[in-house]
PDB file of N, CA and C in Angstrom:
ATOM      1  N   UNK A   1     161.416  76.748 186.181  1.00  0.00           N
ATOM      2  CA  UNK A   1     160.097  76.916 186.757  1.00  0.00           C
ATOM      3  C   UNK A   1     159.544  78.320 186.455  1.00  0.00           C
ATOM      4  N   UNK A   2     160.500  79.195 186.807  1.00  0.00           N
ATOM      5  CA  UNK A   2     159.855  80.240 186.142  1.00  0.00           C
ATOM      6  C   UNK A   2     159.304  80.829 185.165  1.00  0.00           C
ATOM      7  N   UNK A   3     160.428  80.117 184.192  1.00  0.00           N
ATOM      8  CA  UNK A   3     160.063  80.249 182.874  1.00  0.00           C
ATOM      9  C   UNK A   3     158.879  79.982 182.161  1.00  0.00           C
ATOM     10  N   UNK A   4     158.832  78.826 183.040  1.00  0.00           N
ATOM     11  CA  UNK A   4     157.215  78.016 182.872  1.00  0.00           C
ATOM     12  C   UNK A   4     156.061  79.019 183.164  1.00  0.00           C
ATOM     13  N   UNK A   5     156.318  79.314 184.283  1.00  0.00           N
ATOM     14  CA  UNK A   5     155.048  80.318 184.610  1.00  0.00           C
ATOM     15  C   UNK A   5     154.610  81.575 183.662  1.00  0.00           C
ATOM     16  N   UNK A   6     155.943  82.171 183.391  1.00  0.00           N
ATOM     17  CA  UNK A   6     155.661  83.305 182.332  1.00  0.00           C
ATOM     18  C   UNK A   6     155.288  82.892 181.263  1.00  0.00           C
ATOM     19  N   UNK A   7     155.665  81.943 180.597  1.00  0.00           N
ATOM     20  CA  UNK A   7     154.913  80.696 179.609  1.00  0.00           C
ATOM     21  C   UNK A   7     153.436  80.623 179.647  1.00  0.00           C
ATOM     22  N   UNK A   8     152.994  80.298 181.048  1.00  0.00           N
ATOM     23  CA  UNK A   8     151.724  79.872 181.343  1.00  0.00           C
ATOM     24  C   UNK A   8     150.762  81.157 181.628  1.00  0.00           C
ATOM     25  N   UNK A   9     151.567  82.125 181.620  1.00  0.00           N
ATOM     26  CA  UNK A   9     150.415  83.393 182.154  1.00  0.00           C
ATOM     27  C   UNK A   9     150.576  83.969 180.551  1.00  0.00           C
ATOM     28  N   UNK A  10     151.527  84.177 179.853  1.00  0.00           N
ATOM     29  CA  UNK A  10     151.386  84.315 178.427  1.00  0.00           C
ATOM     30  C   UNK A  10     149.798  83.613 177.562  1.00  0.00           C
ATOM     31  N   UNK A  11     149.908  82.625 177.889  1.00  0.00           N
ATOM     32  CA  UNK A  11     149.139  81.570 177.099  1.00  0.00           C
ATOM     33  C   UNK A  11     147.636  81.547 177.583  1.00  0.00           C
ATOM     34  N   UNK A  12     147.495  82.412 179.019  1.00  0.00           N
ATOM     35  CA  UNK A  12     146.179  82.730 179.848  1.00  0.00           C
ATOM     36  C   UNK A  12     145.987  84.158 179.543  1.00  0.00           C
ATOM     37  N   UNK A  13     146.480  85.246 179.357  1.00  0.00           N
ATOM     38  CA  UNK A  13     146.530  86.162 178.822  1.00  0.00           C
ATOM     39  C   UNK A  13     146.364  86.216 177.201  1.00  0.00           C
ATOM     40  N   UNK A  14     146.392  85.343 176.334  1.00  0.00           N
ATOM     41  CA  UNK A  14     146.265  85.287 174.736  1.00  0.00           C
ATOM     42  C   UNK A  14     144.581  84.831 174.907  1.00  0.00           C
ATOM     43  N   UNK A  15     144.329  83.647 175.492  1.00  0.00           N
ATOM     44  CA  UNK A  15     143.388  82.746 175.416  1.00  0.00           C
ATOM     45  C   UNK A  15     142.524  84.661 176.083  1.00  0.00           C
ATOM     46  N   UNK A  16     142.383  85.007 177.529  1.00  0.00           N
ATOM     47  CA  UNK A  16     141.603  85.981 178.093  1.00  0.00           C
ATOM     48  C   UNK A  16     140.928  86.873 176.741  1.00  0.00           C
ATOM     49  N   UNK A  17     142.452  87.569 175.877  1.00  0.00           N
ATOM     50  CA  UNK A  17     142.430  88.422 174.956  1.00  0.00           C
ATOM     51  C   UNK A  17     141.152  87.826 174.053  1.00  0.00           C
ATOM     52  N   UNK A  18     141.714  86.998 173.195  1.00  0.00           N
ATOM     53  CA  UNK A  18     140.937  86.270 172.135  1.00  0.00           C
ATOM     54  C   UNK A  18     139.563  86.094 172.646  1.00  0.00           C
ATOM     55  N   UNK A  19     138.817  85.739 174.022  1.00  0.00           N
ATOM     56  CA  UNK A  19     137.767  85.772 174.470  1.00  0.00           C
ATOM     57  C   UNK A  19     136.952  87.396 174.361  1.00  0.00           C
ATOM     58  N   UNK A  20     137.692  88.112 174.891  1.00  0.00           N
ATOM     59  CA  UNK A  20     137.467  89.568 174.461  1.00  0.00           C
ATOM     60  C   UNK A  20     137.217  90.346 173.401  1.00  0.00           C
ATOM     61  N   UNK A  21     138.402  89.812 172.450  1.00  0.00           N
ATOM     62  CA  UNK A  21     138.100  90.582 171.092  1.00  0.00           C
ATOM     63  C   UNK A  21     136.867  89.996 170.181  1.00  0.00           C
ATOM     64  N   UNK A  22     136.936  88.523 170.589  1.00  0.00           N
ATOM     65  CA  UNK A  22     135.630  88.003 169.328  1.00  0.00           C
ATOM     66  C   UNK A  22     134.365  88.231 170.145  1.00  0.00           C
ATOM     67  N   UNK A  23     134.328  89.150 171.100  1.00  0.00           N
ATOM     68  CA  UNK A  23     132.529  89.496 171.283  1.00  0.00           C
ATOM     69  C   UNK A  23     132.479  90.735 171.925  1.00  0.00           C
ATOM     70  N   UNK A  24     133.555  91.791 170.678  1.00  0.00           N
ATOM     71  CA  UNK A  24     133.193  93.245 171.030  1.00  0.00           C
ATOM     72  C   UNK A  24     132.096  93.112 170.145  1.00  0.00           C
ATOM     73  N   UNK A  25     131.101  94.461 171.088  1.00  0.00           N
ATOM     74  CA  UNK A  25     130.029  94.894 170.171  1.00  0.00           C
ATOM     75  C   UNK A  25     128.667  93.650 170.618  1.00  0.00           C
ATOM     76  N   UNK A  26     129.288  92.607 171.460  1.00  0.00           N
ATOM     77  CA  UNK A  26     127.789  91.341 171.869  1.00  0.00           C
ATOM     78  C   UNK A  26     127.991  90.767 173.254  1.00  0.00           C
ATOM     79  N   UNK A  27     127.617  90.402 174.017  1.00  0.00           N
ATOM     80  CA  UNK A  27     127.715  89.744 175.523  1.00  0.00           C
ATOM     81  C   UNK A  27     128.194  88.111 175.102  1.00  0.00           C
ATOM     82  N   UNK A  28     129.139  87.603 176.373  1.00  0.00           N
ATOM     83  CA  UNK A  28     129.699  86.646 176.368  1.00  0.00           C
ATOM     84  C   UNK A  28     128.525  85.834 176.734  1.00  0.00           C
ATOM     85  N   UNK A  29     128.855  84.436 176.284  1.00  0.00           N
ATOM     86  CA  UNK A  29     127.320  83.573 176.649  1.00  0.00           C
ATOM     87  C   UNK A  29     127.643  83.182 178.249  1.00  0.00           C
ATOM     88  N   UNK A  30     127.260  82.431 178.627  1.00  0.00           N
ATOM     89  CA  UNK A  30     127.458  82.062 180.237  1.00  0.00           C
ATOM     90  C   UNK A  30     128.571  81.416 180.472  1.00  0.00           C
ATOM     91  N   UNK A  31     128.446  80.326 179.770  1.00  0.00           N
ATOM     92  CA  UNK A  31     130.193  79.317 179.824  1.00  0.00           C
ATOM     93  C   UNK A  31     131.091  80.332 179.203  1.00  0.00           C
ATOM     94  N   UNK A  32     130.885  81.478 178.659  1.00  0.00           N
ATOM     95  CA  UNK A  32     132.615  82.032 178.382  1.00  0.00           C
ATOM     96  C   UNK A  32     132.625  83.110 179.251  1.00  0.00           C
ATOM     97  N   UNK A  33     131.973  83.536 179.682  1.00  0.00           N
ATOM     98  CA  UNK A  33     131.658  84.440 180.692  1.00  0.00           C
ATOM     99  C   UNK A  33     132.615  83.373 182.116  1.00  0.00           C
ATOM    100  N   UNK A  34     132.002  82.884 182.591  1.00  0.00           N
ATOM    101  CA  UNK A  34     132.730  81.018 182.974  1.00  0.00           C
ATOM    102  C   UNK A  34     134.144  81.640 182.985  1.00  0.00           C
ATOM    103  N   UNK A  35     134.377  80.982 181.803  1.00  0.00           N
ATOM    104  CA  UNK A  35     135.901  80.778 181.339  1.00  0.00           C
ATOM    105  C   UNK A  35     136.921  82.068 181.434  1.00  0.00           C
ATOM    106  N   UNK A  36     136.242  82.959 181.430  1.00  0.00           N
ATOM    107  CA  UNK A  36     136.887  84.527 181.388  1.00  0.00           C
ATOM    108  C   UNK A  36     136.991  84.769 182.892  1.00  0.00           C
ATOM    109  N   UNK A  37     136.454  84.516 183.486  1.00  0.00           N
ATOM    110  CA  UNK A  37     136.469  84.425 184.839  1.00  0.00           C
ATOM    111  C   UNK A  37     137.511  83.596 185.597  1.00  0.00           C
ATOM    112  N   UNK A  38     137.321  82.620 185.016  1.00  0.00           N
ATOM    113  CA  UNK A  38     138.113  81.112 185.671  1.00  0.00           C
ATOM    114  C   UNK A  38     139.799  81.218 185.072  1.00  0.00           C
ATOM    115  N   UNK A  39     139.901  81.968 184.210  1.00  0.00           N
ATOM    116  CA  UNK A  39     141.046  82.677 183.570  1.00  0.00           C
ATOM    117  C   UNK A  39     141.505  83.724 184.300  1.00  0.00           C
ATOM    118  N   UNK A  40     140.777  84.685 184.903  1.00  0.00           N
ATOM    119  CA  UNK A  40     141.247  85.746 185.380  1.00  0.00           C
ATOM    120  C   UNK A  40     142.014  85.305 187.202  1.00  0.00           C
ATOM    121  N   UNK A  41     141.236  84.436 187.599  1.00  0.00           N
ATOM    122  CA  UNK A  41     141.361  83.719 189.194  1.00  0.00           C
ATOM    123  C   UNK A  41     142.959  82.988 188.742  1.00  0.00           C
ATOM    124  N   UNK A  42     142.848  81.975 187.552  1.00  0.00           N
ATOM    125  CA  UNK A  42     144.064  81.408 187.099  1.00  0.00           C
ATOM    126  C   UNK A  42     145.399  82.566 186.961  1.00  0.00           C
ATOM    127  N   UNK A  43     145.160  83.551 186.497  1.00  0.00           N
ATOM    128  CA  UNK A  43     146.457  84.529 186.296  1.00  0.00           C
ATOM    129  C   UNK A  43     146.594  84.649 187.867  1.00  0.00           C
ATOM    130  N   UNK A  44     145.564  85.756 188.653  1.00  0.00           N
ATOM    131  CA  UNK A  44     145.743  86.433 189.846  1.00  0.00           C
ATOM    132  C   UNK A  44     146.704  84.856 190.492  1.00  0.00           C
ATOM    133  N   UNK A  45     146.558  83.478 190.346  1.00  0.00           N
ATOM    134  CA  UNK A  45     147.392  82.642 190.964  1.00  0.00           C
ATOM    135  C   UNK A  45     148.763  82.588 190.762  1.00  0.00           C
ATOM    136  N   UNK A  46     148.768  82.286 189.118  1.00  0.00           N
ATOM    137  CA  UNK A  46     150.115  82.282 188.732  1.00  0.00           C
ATOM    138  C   UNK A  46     151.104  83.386 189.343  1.00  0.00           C
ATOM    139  N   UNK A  47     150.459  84.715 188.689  1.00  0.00           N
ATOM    140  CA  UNK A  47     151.077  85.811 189.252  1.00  0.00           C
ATOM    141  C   UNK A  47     151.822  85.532 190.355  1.00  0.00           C
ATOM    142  N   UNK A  48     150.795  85.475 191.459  1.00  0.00           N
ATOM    143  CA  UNK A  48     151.393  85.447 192.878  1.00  0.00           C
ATOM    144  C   UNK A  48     152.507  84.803 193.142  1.00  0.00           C
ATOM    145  N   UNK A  49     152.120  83.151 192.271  1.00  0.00           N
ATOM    146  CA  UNK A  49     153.458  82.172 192.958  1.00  0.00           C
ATOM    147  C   UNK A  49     154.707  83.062 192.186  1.00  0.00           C
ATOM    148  N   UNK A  50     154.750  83.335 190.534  1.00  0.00           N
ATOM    149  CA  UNK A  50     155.728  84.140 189.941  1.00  0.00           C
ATOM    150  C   UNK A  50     156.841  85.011 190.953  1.00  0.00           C
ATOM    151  N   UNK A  51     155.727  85.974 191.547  1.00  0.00           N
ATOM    152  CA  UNK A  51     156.169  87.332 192.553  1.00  0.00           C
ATOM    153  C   UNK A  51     156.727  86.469 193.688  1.00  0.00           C
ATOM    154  N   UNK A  52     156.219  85.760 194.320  1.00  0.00           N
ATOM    155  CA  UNK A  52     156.782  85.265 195.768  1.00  0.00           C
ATOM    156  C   UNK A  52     158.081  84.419 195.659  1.00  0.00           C
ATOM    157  N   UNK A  53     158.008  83.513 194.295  1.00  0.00           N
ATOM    158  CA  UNK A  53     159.360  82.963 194.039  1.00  0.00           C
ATOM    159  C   UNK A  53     160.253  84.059 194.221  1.00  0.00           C
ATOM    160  N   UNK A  54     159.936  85.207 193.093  1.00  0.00           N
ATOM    161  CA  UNK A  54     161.315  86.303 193.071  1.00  0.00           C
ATOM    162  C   UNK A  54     161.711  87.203 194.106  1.00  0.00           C
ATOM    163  N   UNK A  55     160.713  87.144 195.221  1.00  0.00           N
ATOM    164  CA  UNK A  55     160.612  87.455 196.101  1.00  0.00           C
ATOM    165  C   UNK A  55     161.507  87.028 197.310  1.00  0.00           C
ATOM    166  N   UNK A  56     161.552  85.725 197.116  1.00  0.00           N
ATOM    167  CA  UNK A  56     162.381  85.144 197.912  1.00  0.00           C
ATOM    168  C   UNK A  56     164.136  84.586 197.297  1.00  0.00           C
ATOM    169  N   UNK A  57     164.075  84.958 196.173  1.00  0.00           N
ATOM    170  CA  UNK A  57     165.016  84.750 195.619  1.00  0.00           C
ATOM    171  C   UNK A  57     166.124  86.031 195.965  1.00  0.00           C
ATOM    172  N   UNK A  58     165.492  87.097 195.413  1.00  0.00           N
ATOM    173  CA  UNK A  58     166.038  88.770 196.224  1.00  0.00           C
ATOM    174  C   UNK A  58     166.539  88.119 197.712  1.00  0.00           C
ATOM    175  N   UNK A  59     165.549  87.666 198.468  1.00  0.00           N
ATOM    176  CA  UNK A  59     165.969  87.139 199.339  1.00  0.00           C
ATOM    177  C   UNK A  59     166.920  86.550 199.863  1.00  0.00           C
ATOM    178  N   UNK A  60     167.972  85.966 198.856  1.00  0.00           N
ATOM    179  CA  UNK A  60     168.324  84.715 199.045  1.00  0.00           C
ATOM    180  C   UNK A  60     167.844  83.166 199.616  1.00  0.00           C
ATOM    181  N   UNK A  61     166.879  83.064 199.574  1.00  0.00           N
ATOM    182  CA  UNK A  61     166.512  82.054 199.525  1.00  0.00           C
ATOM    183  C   UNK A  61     165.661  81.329 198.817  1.00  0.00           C
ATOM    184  N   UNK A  62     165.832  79.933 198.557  1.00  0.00           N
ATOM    185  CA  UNK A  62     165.209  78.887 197.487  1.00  0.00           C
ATOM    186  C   UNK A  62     163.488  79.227 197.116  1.00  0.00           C
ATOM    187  N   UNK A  63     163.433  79.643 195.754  1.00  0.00           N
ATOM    188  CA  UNK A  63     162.497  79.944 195.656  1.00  0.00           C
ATOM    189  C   UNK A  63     161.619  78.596 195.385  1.00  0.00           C
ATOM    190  N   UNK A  64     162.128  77.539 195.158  1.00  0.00           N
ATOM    191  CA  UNK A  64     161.246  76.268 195.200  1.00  0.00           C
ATOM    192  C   UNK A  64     160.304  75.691 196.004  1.00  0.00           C
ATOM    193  N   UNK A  65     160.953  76.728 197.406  1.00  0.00           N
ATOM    194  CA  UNK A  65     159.956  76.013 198.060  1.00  0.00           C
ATOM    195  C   UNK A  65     158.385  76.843 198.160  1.00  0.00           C
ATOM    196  N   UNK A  66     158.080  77.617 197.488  1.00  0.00           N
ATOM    197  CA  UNK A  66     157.003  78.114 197.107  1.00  0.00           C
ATOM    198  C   UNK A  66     156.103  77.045 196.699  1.00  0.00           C
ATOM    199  N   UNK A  67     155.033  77.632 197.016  1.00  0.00           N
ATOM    200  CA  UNK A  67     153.986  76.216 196.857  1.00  0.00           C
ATOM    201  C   UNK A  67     152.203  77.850 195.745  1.00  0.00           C
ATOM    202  N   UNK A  68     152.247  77.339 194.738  1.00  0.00           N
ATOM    203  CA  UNK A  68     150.817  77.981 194.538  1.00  0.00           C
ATOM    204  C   UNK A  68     149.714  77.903 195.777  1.00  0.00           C
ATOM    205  N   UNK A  69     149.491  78.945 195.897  1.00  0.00           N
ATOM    206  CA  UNK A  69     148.622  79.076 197.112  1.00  0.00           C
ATOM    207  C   UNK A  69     146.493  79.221 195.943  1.00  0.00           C
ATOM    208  N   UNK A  70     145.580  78.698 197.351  1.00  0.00           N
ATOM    209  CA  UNK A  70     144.410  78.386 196.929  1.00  0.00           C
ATOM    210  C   UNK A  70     143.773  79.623 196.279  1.00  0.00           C
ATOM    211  N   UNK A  71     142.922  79.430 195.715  1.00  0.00           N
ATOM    212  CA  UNK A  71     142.076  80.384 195.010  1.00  0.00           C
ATOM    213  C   UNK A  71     141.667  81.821 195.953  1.00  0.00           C
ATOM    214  N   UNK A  72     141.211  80.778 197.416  1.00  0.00           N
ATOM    215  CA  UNK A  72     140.699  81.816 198.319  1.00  0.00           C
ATOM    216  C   UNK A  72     141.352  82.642 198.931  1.00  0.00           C
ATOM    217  N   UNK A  73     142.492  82.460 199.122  1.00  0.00           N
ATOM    218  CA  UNK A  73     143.972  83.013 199.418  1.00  0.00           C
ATOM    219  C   UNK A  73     144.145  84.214 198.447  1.00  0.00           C
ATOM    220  N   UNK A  74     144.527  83.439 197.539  1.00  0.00           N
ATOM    221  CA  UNK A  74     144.854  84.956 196.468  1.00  0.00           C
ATOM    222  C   UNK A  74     143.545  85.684 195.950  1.00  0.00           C
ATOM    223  N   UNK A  75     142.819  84.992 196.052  1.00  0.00           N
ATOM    224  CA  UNK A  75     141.520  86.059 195.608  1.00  0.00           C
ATOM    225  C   UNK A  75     141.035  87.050 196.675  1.00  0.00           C
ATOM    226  N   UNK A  76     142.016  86.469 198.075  1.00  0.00           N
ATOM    227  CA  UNK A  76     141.383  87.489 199.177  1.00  0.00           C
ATOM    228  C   UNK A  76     141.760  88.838 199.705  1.00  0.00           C
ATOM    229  N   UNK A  77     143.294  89.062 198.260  1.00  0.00           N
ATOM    230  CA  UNK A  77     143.403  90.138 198.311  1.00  0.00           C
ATOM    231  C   UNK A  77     142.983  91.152 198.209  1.00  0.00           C
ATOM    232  N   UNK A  78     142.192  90.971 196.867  1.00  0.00           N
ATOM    233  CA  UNK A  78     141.253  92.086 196.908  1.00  0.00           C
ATOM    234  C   UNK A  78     140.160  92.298 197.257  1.00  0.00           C
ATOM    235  N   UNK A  79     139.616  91.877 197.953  1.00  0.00           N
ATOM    236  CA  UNK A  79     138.673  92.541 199.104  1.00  0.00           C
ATOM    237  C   UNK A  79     139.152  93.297 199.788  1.00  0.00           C
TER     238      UNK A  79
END
């Protein structure tokens, strides 16, 4: 499972990049603007479940039972 995740934030982090580099020097149109966004909410998730698994693993205890928590949750950190 984990593995997966670092997998999956790899592959959200390439896709973010590649959005970035092909419109230095011009503004993103609205839908990638969108997508760069909806990418960035997607990591701040992954992340979290990543950290709280290992979190509880240090712990000793089962990091499975971690559940990805909602958008509004993890996005409400930073406020």
């Amino acid at each position: 499972m984990d593995e997966d995740l670092r997998h999956r934030i790899t592959e959200l982090v390439d896709e973010e990049h590649h959005l970035e580099r092909a419109h230095i020097g011009r503004r993103l149109s609205d839908d990638e603007r969108a997508r760069l966004d909806a990418l960035g909410v997607e990591l701040d998730r992954t992340w979290d479940l990543l950290r709280r698994r290992e979190a509880r693993r240090r712990a000793g205890q089962d990091p499975d039972t971690e559940q990805e928590r909602t958008t509004a949750v993890v996005e409400g950190y930073q406020q």
